[in-house]
Protein backbone atom coordinates (compact mmCIF):
# COMPACT_ATOMS: atom_id res chain seq x y z
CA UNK A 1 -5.27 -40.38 85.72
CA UNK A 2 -2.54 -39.02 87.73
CA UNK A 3 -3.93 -37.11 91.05
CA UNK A 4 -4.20 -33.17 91.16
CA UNK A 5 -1.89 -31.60 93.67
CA UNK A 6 -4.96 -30.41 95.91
CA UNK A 7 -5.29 -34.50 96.30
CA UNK A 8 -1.93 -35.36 97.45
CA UNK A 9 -0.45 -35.41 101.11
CA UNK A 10 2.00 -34.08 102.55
CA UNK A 11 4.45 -36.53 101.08
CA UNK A 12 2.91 -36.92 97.80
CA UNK A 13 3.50 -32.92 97.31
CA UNK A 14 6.82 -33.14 98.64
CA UNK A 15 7.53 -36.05 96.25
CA UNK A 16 6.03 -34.44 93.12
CA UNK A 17 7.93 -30.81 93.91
CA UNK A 18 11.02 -32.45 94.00
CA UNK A 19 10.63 -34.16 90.65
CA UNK A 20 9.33 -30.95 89.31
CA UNK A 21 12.34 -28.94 90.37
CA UNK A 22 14.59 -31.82 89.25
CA UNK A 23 12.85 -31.56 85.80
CA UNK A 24 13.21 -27.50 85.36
CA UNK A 25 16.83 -27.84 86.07
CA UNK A 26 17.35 -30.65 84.02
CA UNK A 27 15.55 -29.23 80.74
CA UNK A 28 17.27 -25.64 81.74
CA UNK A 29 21.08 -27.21 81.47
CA UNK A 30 20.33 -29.86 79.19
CA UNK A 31 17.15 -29.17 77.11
CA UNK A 32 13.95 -31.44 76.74
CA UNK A 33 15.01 -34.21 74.24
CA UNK A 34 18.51 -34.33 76.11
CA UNK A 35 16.93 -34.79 79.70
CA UNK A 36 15.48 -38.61 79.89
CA UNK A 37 12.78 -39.89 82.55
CA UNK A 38 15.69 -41.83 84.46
CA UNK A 39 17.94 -38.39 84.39
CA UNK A 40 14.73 -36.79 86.47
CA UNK A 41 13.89 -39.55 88.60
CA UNK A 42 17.72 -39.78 89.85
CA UNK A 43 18.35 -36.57 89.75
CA UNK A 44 15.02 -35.66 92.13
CA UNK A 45 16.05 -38.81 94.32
CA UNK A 46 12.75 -40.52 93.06
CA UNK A 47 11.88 -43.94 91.48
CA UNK A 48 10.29 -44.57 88.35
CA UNK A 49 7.21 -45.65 89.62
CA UNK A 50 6.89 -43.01 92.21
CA UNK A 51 7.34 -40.52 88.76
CA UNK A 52 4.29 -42.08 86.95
CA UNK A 53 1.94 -42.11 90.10
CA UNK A 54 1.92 -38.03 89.23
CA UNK A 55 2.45 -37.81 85.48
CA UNK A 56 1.66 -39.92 82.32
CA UNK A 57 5.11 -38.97 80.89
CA UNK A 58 7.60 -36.57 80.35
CA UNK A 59 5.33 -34.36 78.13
CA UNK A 60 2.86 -34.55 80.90
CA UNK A 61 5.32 -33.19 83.10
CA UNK A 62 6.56 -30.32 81.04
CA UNK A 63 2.85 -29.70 80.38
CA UNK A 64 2.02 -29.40 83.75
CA UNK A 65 5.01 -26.97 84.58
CA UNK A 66 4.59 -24.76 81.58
CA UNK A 67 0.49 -23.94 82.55
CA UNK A 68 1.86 -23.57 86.56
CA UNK A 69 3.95 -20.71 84.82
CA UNK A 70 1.51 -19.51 82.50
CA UNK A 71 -1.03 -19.15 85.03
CA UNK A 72 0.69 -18.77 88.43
CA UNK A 73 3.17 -16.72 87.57
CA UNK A 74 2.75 -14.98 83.64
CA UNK A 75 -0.75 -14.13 83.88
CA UNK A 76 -1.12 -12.37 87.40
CA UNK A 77 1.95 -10.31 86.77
CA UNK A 78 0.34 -8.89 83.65
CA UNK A 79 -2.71 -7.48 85.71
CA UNK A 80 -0.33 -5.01 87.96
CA UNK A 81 1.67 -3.94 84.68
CA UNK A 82 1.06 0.21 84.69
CA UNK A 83 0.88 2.48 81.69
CA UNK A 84 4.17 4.50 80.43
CA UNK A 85 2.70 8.07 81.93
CA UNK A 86 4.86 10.23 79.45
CA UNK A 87 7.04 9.75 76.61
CA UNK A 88 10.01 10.11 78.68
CA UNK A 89 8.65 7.38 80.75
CA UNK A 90 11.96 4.99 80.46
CA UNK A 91 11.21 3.26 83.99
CA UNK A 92 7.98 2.33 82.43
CA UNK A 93 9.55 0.12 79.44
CA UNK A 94 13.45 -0.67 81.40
CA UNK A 95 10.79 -2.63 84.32
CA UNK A 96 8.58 -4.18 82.36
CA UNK A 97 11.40 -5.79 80.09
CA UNK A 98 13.13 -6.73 83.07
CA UNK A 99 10.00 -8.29 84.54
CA UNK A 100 9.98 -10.26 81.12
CA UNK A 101 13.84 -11.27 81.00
CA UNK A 102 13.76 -12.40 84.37
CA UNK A 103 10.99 -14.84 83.86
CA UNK A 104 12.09 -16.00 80.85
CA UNK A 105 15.42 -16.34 82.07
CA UNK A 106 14.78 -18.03 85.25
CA UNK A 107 12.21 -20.60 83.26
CA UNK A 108 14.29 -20.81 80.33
CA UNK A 109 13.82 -24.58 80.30
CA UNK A 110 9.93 -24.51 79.51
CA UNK A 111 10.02 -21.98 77.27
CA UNK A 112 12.46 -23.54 75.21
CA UNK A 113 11.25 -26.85 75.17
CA UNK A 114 7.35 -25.58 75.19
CA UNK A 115 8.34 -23.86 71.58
CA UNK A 116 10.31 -27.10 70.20
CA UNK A 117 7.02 -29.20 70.98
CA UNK A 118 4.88 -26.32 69.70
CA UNK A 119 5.52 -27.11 65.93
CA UNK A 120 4.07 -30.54 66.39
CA UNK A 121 1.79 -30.65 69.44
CA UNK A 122 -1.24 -28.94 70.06
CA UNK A 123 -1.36 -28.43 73.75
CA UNK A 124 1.66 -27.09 73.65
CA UNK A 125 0.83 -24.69 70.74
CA UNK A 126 -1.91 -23.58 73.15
CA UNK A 127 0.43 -22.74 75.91
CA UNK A 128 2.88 -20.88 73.51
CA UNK A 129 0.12 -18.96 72.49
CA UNK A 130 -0.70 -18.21 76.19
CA UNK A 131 2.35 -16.80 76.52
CA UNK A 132 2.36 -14.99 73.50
CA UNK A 133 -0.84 -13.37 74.47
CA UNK A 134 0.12 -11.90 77.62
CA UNK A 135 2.74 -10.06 76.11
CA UNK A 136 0.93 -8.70 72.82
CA UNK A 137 -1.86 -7.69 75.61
CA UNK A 138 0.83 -5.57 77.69
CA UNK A 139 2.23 -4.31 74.36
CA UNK A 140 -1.04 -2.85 72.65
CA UNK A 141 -2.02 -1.52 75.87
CA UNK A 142 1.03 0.92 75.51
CA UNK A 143 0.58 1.55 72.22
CA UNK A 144 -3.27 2.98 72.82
CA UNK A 145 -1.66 4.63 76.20
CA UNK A 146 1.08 6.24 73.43
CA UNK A 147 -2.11 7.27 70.99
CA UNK A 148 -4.37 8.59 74.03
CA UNK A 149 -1.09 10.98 74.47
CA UNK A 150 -1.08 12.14 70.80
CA UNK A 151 1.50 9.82 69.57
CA UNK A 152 1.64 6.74 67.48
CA UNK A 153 -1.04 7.62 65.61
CA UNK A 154 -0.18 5.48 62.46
CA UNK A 155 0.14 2.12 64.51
CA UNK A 156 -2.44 -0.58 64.82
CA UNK A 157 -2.43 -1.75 68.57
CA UNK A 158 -2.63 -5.34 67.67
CA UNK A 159 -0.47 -5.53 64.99
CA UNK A 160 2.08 -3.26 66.55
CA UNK A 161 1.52 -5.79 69.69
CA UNK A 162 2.35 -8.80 68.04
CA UNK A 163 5.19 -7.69 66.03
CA UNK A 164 7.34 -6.54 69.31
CA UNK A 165 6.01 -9.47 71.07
CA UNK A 166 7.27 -11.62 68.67
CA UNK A 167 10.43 -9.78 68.34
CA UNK A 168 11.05 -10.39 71.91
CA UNK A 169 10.36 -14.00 72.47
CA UNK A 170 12.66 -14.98 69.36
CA UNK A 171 15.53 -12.06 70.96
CA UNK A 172 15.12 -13.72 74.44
CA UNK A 173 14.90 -17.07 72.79
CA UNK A 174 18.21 -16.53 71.10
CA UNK A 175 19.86 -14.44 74.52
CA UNK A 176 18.89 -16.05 77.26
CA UNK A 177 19.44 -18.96 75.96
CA UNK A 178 23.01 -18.23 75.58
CA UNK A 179 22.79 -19.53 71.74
CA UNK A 180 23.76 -15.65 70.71
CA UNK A 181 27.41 -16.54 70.59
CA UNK A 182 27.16 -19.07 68.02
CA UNK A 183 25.98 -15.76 65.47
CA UNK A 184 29.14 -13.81 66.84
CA UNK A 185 27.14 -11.60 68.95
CA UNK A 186 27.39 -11.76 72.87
CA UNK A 187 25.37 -9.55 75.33
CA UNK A 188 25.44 -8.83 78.76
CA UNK A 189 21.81 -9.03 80.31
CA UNK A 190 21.77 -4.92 80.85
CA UNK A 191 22.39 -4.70 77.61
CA UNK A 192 19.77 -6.75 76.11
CA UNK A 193 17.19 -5.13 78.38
CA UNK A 194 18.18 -1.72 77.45
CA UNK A 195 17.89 -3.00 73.64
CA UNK A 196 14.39 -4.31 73.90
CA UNK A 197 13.44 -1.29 76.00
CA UNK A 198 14.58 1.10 73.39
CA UNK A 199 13.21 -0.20 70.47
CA UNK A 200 9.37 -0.42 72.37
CA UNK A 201 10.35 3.17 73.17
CA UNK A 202 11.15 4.25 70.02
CA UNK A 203 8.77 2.78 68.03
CA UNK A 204 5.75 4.79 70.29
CA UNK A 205 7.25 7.64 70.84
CA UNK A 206 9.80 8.28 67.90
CA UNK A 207 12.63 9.15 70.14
């Protein structure tokens, strides 16, 4: 079994960054299933061998990266998320998307390739549902905020939640991934952050 990163040296960490970072750029510009082990390995300035002394295979690898996010990065930005305070609360819903878009964006990579492995592989079902999670959590959290304020009365929280979550993953998935043009439509990032922002909006608050 590969070692954990608390186990490695100095050079062992330095070694297994670089093939991460190699990997996230590679799967970014290229995808998963057009990135190979070799591509990695020369592009982090790494042998083969020195690759497998830290991960089982390239599944292992994306594995590893994807829970990093989930749980490094996804997960503790969800705890300092606040609560729209009005229904003209814009900042509320404009930073929160923008908190989203930029992480999606700037792992586009893993999500990607996380959802491609999804429909096949467990583990990486798990992880998309991690994911998932955190943002149906943020969403029915404002739509109980929205009924504690005398609107959206009518909604259920969780199915409310999961619909705009949803929504958003397969939006970003289509945006940020820079696939929108190939459906005629083209966006600037503004754009598709005020979209998102206004629909949430909207569908709490009516207006």
């Amino acid at each position: 079994m590969p070692p954990s990163p608390s186990d490695l040296s100095a050079k062992g960490r330095q070694t297994r960054l670089a093939i991460e970072q190699a990997a996230r750029k590679l799967f970014a510009e290229r995808g998963f299933h057009g990135t190979t082990l070799g591509d990695i390995t020369s592009a982090a300035g790494r042998s083969p061998a020195a690759f497998y002394r830290y991960f089982a295979d390239k599944e292992d690898l994306l594995a590893d990266l994807a829970d990093s996010f989930l749980h490094e990065v996804v997960t503790p930005s969800g705890l300092s998320v606040p609560l729209p305070e009005s229904p003209d609360d814009e900042a509320f819903f404009t930073a929160v998307v923008t908190g989203y878009w930029t992480m999606f964006t700037q792992n586009i990579g893993i999500m990607i390739a996380v959802a491609q492995l999804a429909a096949t592989q467990p583990r990486f079902a798990a992880l998309q549902n991690g994911f998932r999670r955190f943002g149906i959590d943020i969403v029915a959290a404002s739509v109980r905020r929205a009924q504690d304020q005398g609107f959206a009365g009518d909604l259920d929280p969780e199915h409310t939640a999961a619909a705009i979550a949803l929504l958003f993953e397969n939006f970003t998935t289509v945006f940020a991934g820079d696939t929108g043009a190939s459906i005629g439509i083209t966006m600037s990032d503004d754009d598709a952050i005020g979209t998102l922002s206004r629909i949430w909006k909207k569908t709490l608050y009516g207006h």
